[in-house]
N, C-alpha and C. Protein backbone atom coordinates (compact mmCIF):
# COMPACT_ATOMS: atom_id res chain seq x y z
N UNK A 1 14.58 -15.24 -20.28
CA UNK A 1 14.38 -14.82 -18.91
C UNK A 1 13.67 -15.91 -18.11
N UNK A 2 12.47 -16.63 -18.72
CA UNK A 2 12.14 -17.77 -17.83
C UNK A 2 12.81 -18.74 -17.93
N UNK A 3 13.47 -19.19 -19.13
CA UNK A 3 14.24 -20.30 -18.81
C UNK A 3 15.49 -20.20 -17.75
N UNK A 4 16.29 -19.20 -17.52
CA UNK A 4 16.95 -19.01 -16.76
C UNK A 4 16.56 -18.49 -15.54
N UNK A 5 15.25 -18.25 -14.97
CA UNK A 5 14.50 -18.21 -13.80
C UNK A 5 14.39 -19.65 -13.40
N UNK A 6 13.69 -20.75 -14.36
CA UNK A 6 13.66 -21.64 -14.13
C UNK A 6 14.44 -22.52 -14.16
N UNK A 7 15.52 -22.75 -14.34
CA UNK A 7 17.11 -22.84 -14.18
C UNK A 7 17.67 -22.82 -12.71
N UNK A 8 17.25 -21.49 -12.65
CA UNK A 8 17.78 -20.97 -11.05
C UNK A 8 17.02 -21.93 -9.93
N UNK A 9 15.63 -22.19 -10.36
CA UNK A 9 14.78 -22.52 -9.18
C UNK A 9 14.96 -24.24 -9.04
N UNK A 10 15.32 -24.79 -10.73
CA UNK A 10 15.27 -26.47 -10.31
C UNK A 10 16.67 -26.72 -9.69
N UNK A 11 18.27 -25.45 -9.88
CA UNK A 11 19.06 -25.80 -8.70
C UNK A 11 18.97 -25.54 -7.52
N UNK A 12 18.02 -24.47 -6.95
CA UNK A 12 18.24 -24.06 -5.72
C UNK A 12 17.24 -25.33 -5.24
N UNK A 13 16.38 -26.23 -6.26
CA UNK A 13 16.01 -27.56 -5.54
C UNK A 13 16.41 -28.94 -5.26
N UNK A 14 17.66 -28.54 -6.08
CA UNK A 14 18.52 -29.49 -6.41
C UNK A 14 18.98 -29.75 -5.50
N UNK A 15 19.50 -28.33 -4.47
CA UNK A 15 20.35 -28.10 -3.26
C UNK A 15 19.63 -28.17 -2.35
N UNK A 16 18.63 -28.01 -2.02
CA UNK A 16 17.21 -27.70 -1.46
C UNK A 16 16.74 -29.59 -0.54
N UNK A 17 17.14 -30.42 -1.95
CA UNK A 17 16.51 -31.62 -1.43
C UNK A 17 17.77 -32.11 -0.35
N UNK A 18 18.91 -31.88 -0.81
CA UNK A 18 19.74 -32.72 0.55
C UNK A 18 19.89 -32.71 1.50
N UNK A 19 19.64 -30.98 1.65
CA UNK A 19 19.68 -30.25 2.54
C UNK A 19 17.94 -30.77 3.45
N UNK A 20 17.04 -30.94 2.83
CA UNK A 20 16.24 -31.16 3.63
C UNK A 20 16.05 -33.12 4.20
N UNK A 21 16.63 -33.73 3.26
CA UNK A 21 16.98 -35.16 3.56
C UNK A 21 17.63 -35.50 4.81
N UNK A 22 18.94 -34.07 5.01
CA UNK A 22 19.77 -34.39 5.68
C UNK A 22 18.71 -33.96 6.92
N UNK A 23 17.88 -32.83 6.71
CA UNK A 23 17.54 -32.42 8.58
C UNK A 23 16.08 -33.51 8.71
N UNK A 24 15.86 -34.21 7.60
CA UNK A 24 14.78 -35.27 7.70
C UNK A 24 15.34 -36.55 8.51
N UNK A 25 16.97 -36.63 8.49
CA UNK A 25 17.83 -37.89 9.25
C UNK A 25 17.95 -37.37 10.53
N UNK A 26 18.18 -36.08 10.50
CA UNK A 26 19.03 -35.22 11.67
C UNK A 26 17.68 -35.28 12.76
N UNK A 27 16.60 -35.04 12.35
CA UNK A 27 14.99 -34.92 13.29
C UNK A 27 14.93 -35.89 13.67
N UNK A 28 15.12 -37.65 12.37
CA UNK A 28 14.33 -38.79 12.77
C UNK A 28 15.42 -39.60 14.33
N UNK A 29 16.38 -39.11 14.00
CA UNK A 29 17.76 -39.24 15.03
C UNK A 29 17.49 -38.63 16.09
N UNK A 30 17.06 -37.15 16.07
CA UNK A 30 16.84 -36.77 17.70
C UNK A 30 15.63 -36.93 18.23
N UNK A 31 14.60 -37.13 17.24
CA UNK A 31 13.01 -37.92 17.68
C UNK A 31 12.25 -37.21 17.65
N UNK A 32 12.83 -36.07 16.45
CA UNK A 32 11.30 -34.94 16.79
C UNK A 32 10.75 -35.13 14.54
N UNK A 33 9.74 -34.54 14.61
CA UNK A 33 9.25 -34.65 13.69
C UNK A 33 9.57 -33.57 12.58
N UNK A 34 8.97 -33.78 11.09
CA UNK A 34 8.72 -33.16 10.04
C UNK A 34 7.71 -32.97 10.01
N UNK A 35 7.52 -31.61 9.43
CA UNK A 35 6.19 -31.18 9.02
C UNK A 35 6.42 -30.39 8.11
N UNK A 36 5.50 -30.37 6.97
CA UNK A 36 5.34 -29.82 5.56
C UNK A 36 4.35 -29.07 5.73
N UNK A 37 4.32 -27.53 5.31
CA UNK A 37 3.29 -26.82 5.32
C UNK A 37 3.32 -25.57 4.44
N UNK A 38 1.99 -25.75 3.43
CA UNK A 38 2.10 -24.30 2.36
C UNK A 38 1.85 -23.42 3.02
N UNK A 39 2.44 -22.55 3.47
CA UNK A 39 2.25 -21.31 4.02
C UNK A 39 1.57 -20.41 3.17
N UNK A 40 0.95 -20.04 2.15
CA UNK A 40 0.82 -19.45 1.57
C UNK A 40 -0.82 -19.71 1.32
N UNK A 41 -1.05 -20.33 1.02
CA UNK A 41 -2.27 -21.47 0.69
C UNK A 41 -3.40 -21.53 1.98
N UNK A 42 -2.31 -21.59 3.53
CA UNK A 42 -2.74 -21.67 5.04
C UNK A 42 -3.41 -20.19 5.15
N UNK A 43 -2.60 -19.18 4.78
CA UNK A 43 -2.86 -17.51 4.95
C UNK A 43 -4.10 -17.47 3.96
N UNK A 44 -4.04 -17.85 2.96
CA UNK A 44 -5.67 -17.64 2.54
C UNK A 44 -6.79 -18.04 2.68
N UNK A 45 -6.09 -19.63 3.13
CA UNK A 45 -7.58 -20.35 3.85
C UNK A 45 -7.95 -20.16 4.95
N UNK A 46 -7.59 -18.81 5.60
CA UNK A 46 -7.93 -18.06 7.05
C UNK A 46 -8.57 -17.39 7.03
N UNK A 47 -9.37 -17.47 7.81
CA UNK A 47 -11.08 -16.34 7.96
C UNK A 47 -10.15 -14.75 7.51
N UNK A 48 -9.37 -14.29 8.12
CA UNK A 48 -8.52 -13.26 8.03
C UNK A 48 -7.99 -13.13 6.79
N UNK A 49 -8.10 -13.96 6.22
CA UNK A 49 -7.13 -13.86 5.05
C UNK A 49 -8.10 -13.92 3.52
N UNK A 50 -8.77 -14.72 3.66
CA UNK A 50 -10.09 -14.87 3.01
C UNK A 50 -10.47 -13.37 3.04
N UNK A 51 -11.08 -12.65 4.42
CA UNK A 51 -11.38 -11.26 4.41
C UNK A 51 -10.82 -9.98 3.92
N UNK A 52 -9.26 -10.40 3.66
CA UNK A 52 -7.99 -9.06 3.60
C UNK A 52 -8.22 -9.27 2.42
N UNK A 53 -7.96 -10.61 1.85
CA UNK A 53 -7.85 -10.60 0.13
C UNK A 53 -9.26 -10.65 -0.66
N UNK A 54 -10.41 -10.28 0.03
CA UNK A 54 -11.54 -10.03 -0.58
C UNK A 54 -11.96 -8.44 -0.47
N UNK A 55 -11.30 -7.89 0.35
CA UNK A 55 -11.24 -6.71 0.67
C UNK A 55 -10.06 -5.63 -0.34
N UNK A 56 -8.67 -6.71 -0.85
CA UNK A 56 -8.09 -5.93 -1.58
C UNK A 56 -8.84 -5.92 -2.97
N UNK A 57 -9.55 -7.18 -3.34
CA UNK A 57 -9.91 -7.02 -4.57
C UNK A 57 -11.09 -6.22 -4.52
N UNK A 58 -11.96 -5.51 -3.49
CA UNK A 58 -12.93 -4.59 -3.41
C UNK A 58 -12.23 -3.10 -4.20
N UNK A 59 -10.92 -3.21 -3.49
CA UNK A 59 -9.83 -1.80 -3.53
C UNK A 59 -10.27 -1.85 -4.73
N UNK A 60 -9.52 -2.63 -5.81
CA UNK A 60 -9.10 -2.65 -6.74
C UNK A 60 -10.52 -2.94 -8.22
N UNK A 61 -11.25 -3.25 -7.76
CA UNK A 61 -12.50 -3.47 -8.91
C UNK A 61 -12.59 -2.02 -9.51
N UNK A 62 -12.68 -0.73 -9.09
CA UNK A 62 -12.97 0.10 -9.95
C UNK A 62 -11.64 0.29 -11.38
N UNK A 63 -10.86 0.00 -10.20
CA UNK A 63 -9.60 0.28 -11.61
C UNK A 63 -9.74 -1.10 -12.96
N UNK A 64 -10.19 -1.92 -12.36
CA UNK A 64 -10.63 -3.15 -13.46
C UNK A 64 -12.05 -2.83 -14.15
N UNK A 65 -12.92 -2.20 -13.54
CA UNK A 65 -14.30 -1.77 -14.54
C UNK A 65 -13.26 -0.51 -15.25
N UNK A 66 -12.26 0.51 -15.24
CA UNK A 66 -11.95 1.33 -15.66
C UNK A 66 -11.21 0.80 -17.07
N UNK A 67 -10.34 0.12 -16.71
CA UNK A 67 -9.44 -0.67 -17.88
C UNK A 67 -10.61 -1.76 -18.93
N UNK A 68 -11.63 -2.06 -18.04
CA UNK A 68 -12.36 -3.23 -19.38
C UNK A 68 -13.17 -2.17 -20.04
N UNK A 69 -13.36 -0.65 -19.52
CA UNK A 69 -13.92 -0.36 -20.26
C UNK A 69 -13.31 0.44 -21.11
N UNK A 70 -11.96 0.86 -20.65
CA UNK A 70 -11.20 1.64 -22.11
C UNK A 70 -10.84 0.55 -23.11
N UNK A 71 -10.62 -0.89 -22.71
CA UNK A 71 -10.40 -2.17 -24.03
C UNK A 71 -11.86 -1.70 -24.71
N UNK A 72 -12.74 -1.99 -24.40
CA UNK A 72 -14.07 -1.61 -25.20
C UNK A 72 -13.56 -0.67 -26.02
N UNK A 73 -13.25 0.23 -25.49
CA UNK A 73 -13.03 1.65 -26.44
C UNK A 73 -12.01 1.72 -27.36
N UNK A 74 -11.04 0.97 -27.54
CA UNK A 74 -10.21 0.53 -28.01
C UNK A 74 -10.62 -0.26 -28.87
N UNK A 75 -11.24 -1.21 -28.78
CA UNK A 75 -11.78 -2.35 -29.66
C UNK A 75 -12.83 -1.75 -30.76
N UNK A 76 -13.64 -1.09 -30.39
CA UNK A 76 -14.58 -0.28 -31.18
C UNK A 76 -13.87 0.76 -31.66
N UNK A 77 -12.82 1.04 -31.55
CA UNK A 77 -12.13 2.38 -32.35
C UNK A 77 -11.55 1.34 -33.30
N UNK A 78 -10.64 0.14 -33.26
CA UNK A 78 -10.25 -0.15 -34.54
C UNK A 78 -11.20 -1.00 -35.28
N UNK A 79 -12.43 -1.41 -34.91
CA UNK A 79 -13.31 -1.91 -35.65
C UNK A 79 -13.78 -1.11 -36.18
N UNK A 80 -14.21 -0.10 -36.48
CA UNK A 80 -14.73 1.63 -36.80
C UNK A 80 -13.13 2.05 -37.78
N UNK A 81 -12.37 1.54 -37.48
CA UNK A 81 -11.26 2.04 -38.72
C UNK A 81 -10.73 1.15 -39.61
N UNK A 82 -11.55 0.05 -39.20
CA UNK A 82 -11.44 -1.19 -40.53
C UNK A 82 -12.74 -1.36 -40.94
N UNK A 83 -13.66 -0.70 -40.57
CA UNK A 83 -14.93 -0.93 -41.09
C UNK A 83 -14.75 0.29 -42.10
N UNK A 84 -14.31 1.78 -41.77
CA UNK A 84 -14.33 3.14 -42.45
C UNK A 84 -13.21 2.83 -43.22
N UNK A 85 -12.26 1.80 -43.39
CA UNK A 85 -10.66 2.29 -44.08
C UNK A 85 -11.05 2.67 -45.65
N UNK A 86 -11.89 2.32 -46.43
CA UNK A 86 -12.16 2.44 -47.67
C UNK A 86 -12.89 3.82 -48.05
N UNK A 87 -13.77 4.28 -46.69
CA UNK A 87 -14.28 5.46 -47.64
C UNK A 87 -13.66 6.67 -46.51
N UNK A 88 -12.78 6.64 -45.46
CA UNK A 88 -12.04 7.51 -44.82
C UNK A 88 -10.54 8.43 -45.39
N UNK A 89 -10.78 9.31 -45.65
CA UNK A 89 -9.22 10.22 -46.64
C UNK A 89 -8.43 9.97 -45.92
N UNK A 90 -7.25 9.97 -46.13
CA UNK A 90 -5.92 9.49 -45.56
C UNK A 90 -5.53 10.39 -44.36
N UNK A 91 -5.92 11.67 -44.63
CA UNK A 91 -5.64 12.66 -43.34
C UNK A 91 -6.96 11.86 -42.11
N UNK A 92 -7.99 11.83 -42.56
CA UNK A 92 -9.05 10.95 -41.39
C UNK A 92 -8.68 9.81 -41.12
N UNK A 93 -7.77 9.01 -41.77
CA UNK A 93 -6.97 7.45 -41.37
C UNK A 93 -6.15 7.86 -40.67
N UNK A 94 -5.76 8.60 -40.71
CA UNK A 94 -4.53 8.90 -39.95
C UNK A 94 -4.66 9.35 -38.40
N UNK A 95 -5.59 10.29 -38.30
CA UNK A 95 -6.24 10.80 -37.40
C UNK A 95 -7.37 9.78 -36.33
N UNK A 96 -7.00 8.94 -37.06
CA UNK A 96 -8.03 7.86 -35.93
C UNK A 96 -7.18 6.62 -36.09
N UNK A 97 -5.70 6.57 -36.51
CA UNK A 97 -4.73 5.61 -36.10
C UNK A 97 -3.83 6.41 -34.72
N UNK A 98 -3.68 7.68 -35.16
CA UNK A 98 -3.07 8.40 -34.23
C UNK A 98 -4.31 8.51 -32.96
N UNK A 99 -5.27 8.28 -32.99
CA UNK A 99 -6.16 8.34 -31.75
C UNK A 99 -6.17 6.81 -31.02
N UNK A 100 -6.45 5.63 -32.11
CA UNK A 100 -6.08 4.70 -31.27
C UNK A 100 -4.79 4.50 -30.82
N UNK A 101 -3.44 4.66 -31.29
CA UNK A 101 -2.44 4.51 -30.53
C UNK A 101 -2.39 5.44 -29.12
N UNK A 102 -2.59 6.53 -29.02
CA UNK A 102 -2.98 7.43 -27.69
C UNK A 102 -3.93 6.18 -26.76
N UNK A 103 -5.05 5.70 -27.55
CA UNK A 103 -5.47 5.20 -26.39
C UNK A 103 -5.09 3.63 -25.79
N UNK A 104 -3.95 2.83 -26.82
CA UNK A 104 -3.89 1.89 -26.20
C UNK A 104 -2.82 1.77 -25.41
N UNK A 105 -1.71 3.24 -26.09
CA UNK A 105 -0.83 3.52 -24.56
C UNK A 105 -1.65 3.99 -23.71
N UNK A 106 -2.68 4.78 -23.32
CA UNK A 106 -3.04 4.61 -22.19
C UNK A 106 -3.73 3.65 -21.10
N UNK A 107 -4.14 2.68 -22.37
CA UNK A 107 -4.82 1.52 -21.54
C UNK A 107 -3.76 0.78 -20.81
N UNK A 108 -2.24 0.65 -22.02
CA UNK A 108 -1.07 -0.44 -20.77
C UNK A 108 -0.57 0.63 -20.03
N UNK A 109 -1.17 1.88 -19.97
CA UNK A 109 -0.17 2.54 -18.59
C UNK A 109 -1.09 2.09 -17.57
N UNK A 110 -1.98 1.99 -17.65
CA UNK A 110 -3.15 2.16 -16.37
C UNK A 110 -2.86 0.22 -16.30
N UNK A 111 -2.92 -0.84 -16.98
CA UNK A 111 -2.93 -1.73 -16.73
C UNK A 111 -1.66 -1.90 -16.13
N UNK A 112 -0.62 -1.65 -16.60
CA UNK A 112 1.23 -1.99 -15.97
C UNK A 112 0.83 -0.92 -14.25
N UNK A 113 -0.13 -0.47 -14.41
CA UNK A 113 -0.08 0.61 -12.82
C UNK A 113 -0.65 -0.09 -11.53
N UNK A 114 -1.83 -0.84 -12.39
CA UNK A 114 -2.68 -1.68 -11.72
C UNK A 114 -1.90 -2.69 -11.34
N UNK A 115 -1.42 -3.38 -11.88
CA UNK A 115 -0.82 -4.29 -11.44
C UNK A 115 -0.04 -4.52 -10.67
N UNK A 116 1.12 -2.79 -10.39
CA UNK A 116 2.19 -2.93 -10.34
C UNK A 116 1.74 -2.57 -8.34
N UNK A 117 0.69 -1.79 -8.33
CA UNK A 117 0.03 -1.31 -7.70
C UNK A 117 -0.40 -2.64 -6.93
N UNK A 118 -1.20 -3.36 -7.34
CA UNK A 118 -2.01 -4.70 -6.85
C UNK A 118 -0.83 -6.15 -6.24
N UNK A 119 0.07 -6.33 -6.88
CA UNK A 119 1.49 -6.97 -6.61
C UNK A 119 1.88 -5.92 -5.18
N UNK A 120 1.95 -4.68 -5.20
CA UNK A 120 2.56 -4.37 -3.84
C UNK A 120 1.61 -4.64 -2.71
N UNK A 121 0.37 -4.23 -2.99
CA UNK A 121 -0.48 -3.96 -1.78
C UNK A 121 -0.53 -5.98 -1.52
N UNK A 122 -0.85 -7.10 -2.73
CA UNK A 122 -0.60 -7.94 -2.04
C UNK A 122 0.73 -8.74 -1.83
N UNK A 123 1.75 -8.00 -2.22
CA UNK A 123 2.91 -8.63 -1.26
C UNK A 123 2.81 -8.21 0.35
N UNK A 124 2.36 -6.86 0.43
CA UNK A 124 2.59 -6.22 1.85
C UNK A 124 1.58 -7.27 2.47
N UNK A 125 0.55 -7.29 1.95
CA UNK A 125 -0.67 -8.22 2.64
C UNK A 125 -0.36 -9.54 3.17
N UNK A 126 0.62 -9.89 2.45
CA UNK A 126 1.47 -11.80 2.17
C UNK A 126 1.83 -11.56 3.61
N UNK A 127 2.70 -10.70 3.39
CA UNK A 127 3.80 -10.33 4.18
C UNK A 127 3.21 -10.25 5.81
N UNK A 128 2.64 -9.13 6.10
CA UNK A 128 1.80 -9.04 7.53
C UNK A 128 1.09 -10.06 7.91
N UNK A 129 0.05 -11.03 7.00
CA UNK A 129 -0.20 -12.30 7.75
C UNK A 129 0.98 -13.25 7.83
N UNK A 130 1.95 -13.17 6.95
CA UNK A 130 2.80 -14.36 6.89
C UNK A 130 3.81 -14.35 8.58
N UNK A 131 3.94 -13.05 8.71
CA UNK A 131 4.65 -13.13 10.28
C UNK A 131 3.17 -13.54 11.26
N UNK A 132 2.47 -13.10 11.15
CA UNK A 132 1.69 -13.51 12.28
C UNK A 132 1.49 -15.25 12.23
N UNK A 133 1.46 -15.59 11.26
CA UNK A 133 1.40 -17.28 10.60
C UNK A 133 2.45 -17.94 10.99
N UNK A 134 3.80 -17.40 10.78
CA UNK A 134 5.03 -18.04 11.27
C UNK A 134 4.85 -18.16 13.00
N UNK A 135 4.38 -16.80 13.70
CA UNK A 135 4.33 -17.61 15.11
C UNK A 135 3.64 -18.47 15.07
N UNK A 136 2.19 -18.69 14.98
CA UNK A 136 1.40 -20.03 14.83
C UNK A 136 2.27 -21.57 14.84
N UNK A 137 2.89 -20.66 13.72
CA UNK A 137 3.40 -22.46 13.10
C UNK A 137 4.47 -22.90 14.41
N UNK A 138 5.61 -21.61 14.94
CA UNK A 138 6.44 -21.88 15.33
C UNK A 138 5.47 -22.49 16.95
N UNK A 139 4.51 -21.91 17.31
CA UNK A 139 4.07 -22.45 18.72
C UNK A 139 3.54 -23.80 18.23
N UNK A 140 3.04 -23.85 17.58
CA UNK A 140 2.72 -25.63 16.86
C UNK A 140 3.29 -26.56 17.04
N UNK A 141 4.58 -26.31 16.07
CA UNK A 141 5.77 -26.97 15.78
C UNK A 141 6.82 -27.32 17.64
N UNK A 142 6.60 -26.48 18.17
CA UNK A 142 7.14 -26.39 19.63
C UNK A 142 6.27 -27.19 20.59
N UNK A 143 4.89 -27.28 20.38
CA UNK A 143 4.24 -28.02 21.17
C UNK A 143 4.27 -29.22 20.56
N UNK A 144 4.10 -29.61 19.25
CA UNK A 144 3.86 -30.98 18.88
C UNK A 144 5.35 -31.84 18.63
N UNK A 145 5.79 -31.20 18.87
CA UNK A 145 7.44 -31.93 19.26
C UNK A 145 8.14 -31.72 17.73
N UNK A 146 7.88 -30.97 16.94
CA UNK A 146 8.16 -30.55 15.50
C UNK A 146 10.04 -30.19 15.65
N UNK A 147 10.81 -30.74 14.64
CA UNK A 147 12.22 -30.93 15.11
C UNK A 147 12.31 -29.67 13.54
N UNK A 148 11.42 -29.89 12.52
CA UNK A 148 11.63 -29.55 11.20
C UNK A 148 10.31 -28.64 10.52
N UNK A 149 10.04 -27.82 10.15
CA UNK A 149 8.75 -27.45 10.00
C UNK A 149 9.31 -26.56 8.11
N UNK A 150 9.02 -27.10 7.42
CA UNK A 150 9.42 -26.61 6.05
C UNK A 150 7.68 -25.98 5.01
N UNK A 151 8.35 -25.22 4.25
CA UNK A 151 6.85 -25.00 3.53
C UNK A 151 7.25 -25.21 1.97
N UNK A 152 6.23 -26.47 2.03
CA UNK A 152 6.66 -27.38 0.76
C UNK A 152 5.74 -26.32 -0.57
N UNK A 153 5.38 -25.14 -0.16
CA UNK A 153 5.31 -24.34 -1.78
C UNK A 153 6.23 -23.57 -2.26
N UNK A 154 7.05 -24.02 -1.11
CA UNK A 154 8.99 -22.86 -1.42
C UNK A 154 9.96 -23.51 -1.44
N UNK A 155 9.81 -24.90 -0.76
CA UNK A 155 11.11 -26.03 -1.32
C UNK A 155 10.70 -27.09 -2.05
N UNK A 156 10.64 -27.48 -2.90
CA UNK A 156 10.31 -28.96 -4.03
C UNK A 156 10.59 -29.80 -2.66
N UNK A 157 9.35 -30.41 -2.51
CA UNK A 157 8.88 -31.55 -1.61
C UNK A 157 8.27 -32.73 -2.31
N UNK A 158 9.25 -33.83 -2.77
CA UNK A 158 9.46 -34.94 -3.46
C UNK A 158 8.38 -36.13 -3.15
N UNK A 159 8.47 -36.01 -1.51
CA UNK A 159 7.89 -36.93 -0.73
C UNK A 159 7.53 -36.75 0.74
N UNK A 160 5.46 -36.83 0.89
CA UNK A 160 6.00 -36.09 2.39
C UNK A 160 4.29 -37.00 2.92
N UNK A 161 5.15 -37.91 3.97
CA UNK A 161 3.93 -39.00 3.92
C UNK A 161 2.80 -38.05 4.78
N UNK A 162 1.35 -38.40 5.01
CA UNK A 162 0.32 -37.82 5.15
C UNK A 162 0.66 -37.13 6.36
N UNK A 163 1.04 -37.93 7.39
CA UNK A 163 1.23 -37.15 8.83
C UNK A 163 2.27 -35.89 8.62
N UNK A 164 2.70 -36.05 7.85
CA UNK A 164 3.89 -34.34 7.74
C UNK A 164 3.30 -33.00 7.03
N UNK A 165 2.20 -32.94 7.00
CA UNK A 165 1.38 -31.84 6.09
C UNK A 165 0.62 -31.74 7.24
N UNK A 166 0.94 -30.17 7.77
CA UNK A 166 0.16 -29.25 9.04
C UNK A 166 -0.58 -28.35 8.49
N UNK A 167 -0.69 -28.07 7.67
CA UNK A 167 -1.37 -26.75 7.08
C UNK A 167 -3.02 -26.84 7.55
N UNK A 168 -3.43 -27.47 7.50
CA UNK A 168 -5.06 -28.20 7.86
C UNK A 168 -5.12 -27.41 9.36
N UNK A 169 -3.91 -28.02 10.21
CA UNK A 169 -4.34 -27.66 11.76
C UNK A 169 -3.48 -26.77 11.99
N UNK A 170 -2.74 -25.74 11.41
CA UNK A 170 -2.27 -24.71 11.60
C UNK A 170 -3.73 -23.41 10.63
N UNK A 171 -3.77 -23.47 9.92
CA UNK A 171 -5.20 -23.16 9.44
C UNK A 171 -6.10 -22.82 10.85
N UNK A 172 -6.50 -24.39 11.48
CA UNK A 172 -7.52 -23.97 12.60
C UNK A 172 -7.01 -23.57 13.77
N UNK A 173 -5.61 -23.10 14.05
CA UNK A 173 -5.07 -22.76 15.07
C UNK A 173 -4.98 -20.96 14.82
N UNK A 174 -4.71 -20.60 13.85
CA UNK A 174 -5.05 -19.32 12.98
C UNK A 174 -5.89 -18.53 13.71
């Protein structure tokens, strides 16, 4: 599965670079500029963004003190049944293998929940600053005579001399 994820991603950069070579000729021809910018990287290094994503991980800390502390409980149940395996009867081995399996499916339900949980709330989060970020960039890119405005943490950016990386002053325009 990752190799063929990663498969997918070094052609779509494969295709990715000509395509941006070509609008790197097509800009330097009509006289407007390139600019490279992590969008992603910009949204967190924003007072706003800094605040949203310190605020989701507020959400989310109890469900992480909840899960480190059922691993505890987990961990001390099979240390307690390899410490007891010798003088515990087989019906009491059994009975505290059948208790830890109960509890370490419940620890990956609550962890696969958390997560699955924490991935949405911060995609939605990505997502709502990332439109407000795209106008930024796009009034930027419009005032500073920007012909090309790409975000080099989503296309393999080979080469991108110092003046083509906005993220710094789109950041303080934020």
């Amino acid at each position: 599965m990752r190799n063929r994820a990663l498969v997918i991603m070094m052609s779509l950069g494969l295709l990715a670079c000509p395509m941006y070579l070509a609008a790197q000729a097509s800009a330097a021809a009509s006289g407007g500029k390139v600019g490279v910018i992590d969008i992603q990287q910009a949204i967190l290094d924003t007072a706003e963004g800094k605040q949203d994503f310190q605020n989701l991980q507020k959400k989310y800390q109890p469900r992480e003190t909840e899960i480190s502390q059922r691993q505890q409980d987990v961990q001390q149940l099979q240390q307690q049944l390899q410490k007891q395996m010798t003088t515990l009867s087989a019906a009491e081995q059994r009975q505290m293998s059948h208790e830890l399996q109960e509890k370490q499916t419940v620890l990956r339900r609550l962890e696969q929940d958390a997560q699955s949980s924490f991935q949405y709330d911060r995609n939605t989060l990505m997502q709502e600053l990332g439109q407000k970020m795209v106008k930024v960039v796009s009034e930027y890119a419009s005032t500073h005579g920007f012909a090309l405005v790409i975000d080099g943490g989503q296309v393999p950016v080979y080469y991108a001399a110092k003046g083509v990386k906005i993220t710094p002053e789109i950041v303080k325009l934020y």
